[in-house]
Protein backbone atom coordinates (compact mmCIF):
# COMPACT_ATOMS: atom_id res chain seq x y z
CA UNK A 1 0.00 0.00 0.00
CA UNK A 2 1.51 3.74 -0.71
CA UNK A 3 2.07 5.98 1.60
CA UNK A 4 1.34 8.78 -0.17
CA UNK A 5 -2.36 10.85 -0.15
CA UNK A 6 -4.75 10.33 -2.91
CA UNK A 7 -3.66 13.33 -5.17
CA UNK A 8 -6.86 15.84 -4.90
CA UNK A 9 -6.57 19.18 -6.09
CA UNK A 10 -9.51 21.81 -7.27
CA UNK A 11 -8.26 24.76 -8.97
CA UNK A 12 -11.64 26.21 -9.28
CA UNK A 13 -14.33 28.04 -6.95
CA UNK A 14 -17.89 27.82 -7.88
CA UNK A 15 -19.34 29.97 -9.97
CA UNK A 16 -22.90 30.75 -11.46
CA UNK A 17 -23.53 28.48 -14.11
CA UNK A 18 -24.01 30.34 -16.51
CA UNK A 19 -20.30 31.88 -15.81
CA UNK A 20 -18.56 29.44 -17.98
CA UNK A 21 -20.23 30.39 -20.43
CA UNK A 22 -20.11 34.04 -20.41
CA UNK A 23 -16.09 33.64 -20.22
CA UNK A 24 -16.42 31.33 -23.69
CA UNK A 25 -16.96 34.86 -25.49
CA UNK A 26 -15.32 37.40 -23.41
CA UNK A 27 -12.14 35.49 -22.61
CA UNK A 28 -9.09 35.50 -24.85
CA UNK A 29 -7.77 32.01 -26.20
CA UNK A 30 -4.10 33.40 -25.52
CA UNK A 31 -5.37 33.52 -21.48
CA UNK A 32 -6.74 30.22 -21.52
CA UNK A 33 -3.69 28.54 -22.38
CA UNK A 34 -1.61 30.62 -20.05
CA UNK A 35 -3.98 29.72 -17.41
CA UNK A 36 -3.30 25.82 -18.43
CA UNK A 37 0.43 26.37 -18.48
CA UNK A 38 0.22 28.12 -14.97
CA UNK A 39 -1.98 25.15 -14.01
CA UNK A 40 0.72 22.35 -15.11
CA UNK A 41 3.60 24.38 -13.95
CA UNK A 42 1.92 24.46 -10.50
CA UNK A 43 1.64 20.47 -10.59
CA UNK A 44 5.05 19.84 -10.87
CA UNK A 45 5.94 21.55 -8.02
CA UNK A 46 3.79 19.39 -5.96
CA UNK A 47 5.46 16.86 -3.62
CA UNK A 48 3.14 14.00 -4.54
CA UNK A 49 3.10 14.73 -8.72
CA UNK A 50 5.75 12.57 -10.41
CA UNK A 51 5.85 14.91 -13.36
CA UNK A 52 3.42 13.22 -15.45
CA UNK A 53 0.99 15.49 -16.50
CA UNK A 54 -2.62 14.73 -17.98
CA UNK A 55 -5.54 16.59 -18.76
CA UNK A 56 -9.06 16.14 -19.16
CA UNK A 57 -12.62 18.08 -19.96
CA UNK A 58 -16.10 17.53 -20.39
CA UNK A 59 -17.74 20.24 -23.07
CA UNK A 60 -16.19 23.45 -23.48
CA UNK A 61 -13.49 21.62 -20.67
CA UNK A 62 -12.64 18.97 -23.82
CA UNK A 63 -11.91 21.54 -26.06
CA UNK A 64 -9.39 22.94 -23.36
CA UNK A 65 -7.78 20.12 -22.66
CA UNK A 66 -7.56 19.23 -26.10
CA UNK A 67 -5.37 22.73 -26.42
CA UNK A 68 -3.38 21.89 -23.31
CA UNK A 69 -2.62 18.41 -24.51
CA UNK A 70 -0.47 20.64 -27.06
CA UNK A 71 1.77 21.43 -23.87
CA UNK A 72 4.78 19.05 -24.59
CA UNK A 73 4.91 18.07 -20.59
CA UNK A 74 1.31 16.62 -21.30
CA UNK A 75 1.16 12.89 -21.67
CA UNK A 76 -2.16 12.22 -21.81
CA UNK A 77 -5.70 13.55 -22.79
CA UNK A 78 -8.96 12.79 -22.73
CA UNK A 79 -11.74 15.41 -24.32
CA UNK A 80 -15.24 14.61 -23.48
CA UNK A 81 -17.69 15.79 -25.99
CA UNK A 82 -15.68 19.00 -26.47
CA UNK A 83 -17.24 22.00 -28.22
CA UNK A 84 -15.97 25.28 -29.81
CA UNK A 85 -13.53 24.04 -31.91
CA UNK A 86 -15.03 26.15 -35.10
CA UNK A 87 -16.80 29.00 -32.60
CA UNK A 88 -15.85 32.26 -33.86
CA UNK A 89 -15.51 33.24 -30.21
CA UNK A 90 -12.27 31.17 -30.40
CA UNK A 91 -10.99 33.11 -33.05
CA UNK A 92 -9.79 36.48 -31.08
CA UNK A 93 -6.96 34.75 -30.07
């Protein structure tokens, strides 16, 4: 049996539901994927993370992860019904 702690780890408050969306047009691409590189940076330095990264998302989350994946320190992804690939909200990058 390990001796380390189950890895848990929320990076997120919640918000209205409707917030998510609202931040899928007013939100830059360019700030998502700093906020995904700030996000795997900040696993690494955890005592528990052996370096291999994966990400994951369900909807607009899928589409997300499917841009972090693009992080070389990503090993794995898995995109869950992801949306917004063609949205012209994506395009103000």
């Amino acid at each position: 049996m390990s001796s380390n702690p189950p890895a848990r780890c929320s990076l997120t408050t919640r918000p209205a539901p409707t917030a998510g969306n609202a931040l899928k047009t007013t939100k830059t691409v360019a700030a998502y994927d700093a906020d995904a590189r700030a996000v795997l940076d900040f696993l690494k330095t955890n005592a528990h993370c052996t370096g291999a990264l994966g990400v994951m998302g369900i909807c607009i989350g899928g589409h997300l992860a499917f841009r972090a994946a693009m992080n070389p320190d990503v090993l794995a992804a898995t995109c869950f019904y992801a949306t917004a690939f063609t949205s012209m909200a994506w395009d103000r990058a």
